[in-house]
PDB file of N, CA and C in Angstrom:
ATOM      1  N   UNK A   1       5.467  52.795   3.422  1.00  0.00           N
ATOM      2  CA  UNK A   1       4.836  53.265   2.215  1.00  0.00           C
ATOM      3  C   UNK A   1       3.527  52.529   1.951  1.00  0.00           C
ATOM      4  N   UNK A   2       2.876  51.414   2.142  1.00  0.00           N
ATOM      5  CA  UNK A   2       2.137  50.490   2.132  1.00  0.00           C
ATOM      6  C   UNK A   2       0.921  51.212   3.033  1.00  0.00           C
ATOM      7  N   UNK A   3       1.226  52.129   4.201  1.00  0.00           N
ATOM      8  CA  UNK A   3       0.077  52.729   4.733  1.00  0.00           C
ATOM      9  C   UNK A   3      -0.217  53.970   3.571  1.00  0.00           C
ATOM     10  N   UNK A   4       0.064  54.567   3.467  1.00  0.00           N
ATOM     11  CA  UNK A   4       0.081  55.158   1.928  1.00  0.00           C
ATOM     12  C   UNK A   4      -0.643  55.294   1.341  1.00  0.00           C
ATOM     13  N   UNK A   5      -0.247  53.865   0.856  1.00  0.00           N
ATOM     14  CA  UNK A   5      -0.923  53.146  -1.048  1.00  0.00           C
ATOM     15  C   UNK A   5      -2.209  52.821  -0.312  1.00  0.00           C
ATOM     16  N   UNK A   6      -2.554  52.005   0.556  1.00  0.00           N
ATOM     17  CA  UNK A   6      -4.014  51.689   1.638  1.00  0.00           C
ATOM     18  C   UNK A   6      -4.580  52.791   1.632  1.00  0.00           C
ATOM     19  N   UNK A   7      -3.937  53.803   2.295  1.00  0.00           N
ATOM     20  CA  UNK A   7      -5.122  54.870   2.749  1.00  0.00           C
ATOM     21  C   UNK A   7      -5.430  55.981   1.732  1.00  0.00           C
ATOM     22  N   UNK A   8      -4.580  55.892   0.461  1.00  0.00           N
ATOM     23  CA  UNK A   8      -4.971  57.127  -0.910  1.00  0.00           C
ATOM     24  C   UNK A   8      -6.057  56.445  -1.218  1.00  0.00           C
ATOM     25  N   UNK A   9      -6.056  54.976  -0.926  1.00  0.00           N
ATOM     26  CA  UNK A   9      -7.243  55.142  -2.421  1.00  0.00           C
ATOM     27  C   UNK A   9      -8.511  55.128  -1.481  1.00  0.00           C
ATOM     28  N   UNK A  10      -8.730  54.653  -0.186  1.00  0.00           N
ATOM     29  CA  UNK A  10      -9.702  54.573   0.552  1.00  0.00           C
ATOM     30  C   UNK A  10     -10.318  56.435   0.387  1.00  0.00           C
ATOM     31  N   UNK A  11      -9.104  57.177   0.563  1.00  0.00           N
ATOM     32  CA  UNK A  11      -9.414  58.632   0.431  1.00  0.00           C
ATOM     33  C   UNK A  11      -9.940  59.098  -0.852  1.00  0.00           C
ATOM     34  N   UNK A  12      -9.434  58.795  -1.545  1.00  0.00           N
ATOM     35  CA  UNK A  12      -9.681  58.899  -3.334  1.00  0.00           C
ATOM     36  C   UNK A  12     -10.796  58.333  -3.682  1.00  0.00           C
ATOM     37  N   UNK A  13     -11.230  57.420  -3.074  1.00  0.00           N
ATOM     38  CA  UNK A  13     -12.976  56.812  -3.864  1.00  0.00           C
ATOM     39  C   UNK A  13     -13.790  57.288  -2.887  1.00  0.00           C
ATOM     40  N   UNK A  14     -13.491  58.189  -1.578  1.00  0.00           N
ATOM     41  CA  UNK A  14     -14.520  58.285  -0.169  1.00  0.00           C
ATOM     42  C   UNK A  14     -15.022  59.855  -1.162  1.00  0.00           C
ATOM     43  N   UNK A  15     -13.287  60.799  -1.577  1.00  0.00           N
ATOM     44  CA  UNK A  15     -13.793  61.695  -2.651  1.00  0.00           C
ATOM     45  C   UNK A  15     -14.461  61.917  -3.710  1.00  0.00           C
ATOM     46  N   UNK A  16     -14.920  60.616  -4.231  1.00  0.00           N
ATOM     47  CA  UNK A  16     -15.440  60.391  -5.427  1.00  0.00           C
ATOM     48  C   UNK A  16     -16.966  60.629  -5.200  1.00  0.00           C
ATOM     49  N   UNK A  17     -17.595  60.952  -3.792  1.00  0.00           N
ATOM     50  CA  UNK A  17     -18.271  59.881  -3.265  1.00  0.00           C
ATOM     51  C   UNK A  17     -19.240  61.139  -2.437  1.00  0.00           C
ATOM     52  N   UNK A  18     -18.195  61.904  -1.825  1.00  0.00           N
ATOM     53  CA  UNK A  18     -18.344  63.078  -0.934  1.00  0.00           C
ATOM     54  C   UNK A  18     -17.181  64.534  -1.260  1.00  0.00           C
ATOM     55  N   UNK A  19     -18.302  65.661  -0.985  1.00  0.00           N
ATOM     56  CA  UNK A  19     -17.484  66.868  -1.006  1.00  0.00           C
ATOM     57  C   UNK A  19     -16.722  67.069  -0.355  1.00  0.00           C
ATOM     58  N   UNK A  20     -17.041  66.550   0.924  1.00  0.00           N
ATOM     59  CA  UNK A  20     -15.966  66.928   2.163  1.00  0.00           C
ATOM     60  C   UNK A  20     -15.626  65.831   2.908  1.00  0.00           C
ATOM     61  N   UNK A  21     -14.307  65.380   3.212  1.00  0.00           N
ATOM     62  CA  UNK A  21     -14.163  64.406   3.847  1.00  0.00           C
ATOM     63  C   UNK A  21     -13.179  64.913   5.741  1.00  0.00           C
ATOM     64  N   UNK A  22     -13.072  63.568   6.665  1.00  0.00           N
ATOM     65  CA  UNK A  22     -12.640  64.008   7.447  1.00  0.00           C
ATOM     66  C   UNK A  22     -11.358  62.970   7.729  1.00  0.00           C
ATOM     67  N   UNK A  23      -9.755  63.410   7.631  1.00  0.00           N
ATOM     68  CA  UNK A  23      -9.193  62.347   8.491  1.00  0.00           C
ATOM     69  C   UNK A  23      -8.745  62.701   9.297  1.00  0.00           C
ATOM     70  N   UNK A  24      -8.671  61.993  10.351  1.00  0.00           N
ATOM     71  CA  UNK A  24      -8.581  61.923  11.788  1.00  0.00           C
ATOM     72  C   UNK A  24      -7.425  60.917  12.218  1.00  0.00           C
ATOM     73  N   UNK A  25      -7.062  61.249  13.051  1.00  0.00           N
ATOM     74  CA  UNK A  25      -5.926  60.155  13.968  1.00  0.00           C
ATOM     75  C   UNK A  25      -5.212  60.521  13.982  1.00  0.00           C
ATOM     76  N   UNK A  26      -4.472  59.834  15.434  1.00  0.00           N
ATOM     77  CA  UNK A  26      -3.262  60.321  16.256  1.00  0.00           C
ATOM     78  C   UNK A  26      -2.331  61.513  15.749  1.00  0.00           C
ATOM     79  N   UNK A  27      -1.535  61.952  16.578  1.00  0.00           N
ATOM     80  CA  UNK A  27      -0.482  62.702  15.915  1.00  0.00           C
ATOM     81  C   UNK A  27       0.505  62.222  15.364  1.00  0.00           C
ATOM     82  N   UNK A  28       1.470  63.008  14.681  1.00  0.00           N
ATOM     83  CA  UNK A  28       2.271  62.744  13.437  1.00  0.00           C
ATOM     84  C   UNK A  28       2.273  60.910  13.208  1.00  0.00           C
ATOM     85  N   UNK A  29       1.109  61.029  12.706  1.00  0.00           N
ATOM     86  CA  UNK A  29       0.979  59.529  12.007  1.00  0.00           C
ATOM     87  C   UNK A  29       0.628  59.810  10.412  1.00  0.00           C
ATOM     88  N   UNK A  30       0.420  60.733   9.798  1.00  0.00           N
ATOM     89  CA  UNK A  30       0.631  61.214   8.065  1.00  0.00           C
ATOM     90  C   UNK A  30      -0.310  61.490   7.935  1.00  0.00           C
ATOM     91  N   UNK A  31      -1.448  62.405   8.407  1.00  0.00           N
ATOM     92  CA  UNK A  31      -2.589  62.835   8.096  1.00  0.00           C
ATOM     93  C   UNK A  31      -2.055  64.232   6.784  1.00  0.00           C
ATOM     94  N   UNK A  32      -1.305  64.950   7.555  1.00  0.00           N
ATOM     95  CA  UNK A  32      -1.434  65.872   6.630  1.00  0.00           C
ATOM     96  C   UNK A  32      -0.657  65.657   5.209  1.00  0.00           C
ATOM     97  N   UNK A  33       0.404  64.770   5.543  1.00  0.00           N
ATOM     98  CA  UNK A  33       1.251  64.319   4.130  1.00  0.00           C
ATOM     99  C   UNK A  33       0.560  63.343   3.128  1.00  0.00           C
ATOM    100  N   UNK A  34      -0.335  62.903   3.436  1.00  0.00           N
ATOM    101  CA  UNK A  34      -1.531  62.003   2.717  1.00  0.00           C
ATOM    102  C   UNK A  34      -2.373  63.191   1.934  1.00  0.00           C
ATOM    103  N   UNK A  35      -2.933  63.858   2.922  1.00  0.00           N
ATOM    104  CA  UNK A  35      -4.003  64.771   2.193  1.00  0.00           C
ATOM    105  C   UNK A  35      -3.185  65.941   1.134  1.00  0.00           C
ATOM    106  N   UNK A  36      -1.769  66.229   1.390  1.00  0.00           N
ATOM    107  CA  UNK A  36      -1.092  67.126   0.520  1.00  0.00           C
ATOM    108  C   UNK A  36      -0.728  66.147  -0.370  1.00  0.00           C
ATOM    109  N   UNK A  37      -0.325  64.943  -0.048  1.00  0.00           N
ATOM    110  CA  UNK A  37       0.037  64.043  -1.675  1.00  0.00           C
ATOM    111  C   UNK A  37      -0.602  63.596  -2.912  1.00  0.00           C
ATOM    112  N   UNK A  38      -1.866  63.799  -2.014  1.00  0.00           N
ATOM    113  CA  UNK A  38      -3.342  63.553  -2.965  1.00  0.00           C
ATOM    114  C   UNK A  38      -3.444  64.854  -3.693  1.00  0.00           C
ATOM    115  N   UNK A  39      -3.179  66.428  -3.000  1.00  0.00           N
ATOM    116  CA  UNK A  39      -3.415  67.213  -3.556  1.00  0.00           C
ATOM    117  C   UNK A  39      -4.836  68.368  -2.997  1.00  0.00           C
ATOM    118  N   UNK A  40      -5.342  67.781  -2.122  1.00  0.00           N
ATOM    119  CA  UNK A  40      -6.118  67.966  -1.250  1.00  0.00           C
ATOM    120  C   UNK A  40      -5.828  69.586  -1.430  1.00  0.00           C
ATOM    121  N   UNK A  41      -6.871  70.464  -1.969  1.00  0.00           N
ATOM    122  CA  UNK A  41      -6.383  71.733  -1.859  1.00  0.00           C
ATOM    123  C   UNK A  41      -7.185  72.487  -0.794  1.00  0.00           C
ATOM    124  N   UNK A  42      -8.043  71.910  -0.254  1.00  0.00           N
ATOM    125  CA  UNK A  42      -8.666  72.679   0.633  1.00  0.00           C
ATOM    126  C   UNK A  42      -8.152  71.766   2.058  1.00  0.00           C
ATOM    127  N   UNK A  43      -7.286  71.723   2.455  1.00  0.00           N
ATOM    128  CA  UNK A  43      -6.975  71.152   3.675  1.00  0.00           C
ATOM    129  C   UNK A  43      -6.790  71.614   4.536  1.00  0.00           C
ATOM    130  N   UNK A  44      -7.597  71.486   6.043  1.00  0.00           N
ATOM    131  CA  UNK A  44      -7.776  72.244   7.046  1.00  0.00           C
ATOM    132  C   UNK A  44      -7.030  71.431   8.048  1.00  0.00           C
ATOM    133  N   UNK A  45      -5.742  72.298   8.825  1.00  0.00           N
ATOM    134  CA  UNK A  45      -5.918  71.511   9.895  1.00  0.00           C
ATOM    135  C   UNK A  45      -5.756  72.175  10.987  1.00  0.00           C
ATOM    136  N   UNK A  46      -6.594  71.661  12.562  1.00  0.00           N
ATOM    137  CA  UNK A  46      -6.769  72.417  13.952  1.00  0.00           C
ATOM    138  C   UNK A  46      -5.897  72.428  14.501  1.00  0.00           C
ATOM    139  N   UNK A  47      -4.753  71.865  14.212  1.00  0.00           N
ATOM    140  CA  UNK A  47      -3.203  72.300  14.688  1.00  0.00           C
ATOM    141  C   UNK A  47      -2.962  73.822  15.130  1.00  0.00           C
ATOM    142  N   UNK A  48      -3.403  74.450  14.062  1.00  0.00           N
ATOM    143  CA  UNK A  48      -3.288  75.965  13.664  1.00  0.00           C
ATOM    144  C   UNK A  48      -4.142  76.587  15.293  1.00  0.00           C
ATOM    145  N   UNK A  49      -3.576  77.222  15.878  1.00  0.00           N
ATOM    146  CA  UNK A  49      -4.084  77.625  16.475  1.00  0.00           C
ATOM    147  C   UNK A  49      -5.515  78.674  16.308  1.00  0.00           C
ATOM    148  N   UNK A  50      -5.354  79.237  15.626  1.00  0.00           N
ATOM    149  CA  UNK A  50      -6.360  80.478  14.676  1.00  0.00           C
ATOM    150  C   UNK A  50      -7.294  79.588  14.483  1.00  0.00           C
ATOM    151  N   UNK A  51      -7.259  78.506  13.648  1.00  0.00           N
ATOM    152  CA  UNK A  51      -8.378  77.589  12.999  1.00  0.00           C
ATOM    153  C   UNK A  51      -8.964  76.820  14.307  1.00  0.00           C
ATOM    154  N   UNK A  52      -7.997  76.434  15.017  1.00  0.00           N
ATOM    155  CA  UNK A  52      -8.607  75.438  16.567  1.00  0.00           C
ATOM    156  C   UNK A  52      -9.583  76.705  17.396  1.00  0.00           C
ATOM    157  N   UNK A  53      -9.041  77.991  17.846  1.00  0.00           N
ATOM    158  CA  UNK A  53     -10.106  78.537  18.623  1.00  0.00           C
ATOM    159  C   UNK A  53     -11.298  79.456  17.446  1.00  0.00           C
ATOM    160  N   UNK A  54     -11.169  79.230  16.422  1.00  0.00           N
ATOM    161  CA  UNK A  54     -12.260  79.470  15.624  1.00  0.00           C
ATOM    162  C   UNK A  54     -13.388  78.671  15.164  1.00  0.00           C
ATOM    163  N   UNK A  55     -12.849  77.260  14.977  1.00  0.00           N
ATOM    164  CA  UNK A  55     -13.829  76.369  14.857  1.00  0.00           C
ATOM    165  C   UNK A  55     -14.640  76.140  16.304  1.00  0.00           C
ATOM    166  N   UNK A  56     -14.196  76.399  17.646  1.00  0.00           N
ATOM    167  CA  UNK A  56     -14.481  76.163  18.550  1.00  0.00           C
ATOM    168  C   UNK A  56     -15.123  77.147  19.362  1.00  0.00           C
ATOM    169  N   UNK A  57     -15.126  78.374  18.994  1.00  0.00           N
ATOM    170  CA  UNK A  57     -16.155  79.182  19.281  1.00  0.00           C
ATOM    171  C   UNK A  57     -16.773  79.436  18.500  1.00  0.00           C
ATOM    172  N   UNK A  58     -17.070  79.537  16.936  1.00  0.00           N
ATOM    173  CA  UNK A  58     -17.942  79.390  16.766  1.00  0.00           C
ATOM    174  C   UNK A  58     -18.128  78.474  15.303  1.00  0.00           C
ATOM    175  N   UNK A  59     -18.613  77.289  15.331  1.00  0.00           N
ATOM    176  CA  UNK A  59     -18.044  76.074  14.896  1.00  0.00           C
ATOM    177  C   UNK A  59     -18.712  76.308  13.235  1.00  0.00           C
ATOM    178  N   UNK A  60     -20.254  77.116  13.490  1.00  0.00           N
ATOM    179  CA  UNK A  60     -20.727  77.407  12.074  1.00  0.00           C
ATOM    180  C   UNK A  60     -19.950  78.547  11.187  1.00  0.00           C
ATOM    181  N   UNK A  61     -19.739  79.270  12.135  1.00  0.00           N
ATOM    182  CA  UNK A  61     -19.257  80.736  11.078  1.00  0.00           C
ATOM    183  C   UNK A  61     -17.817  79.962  10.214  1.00  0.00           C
ATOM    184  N   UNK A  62     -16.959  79.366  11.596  1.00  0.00           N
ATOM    185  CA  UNK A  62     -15.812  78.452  10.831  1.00  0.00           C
ATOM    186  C   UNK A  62     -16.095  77.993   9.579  1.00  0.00           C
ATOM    187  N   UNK A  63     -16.985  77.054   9.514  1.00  0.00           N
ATOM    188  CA  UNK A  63     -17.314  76.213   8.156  1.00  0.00           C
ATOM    189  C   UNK A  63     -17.741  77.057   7.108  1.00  0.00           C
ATOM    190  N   UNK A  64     -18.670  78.054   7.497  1.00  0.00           N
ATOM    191  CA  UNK A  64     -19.091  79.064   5.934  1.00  0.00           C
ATOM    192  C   UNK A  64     -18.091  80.083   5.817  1.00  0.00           C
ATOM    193  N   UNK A  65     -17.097  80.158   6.563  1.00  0.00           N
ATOM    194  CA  UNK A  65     -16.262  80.905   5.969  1.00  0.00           C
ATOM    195  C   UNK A  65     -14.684  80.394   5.316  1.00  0.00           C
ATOM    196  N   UNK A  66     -15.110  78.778   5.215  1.00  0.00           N
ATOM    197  CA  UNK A  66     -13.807  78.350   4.604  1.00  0.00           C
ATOM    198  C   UNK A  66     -14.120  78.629   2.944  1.00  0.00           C
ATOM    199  N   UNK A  67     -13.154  78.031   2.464  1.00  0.00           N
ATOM    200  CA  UNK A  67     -13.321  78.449   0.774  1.00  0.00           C
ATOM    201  C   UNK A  67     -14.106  76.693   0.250  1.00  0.00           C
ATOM    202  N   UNK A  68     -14.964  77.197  -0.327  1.00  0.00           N
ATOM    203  CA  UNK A  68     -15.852  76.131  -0.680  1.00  0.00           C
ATOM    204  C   UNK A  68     -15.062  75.423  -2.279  1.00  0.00           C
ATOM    205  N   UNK A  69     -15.018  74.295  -2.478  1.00  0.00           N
ATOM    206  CA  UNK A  69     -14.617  73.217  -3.671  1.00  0.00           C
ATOM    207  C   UNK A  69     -14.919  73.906  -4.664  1.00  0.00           C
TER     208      UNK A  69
END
């Protein structure tokens, strides 16, 4: 729980800070249960197959067609 409490608030003031943020790292290490505990409503992740070969062919249309803050 201590990785957690560390990494909300690092996330929580990076939000304060910036519109869009990025976390990254390894697999099932709590990326996505961090960003849903915070509340994170726009949370993307390339898991998704749909979202992985969309951002990757074509990486701009991806981004202007997510739902903006």
């Amino acid at each position: 729980m201590q990785f957690y409490r560390l990494q909300s608030k690092r996330v929580e003031k990076a939000l304060s800070f910036f519109p869009a943020i990025l976390i990254t790292g390894a697999r099932q290490v709590g990326k996505s249960t961090l960003a849903k505990t915070l509340g994170i409503a726009n949370y993307i992740t390339l898991d998704n197959l749909n979202h992985y070969l969309s951002a990757s062919n074509d990486p701009i249309g991806f981004i202007t067609s997510l739902k903006k803050p």
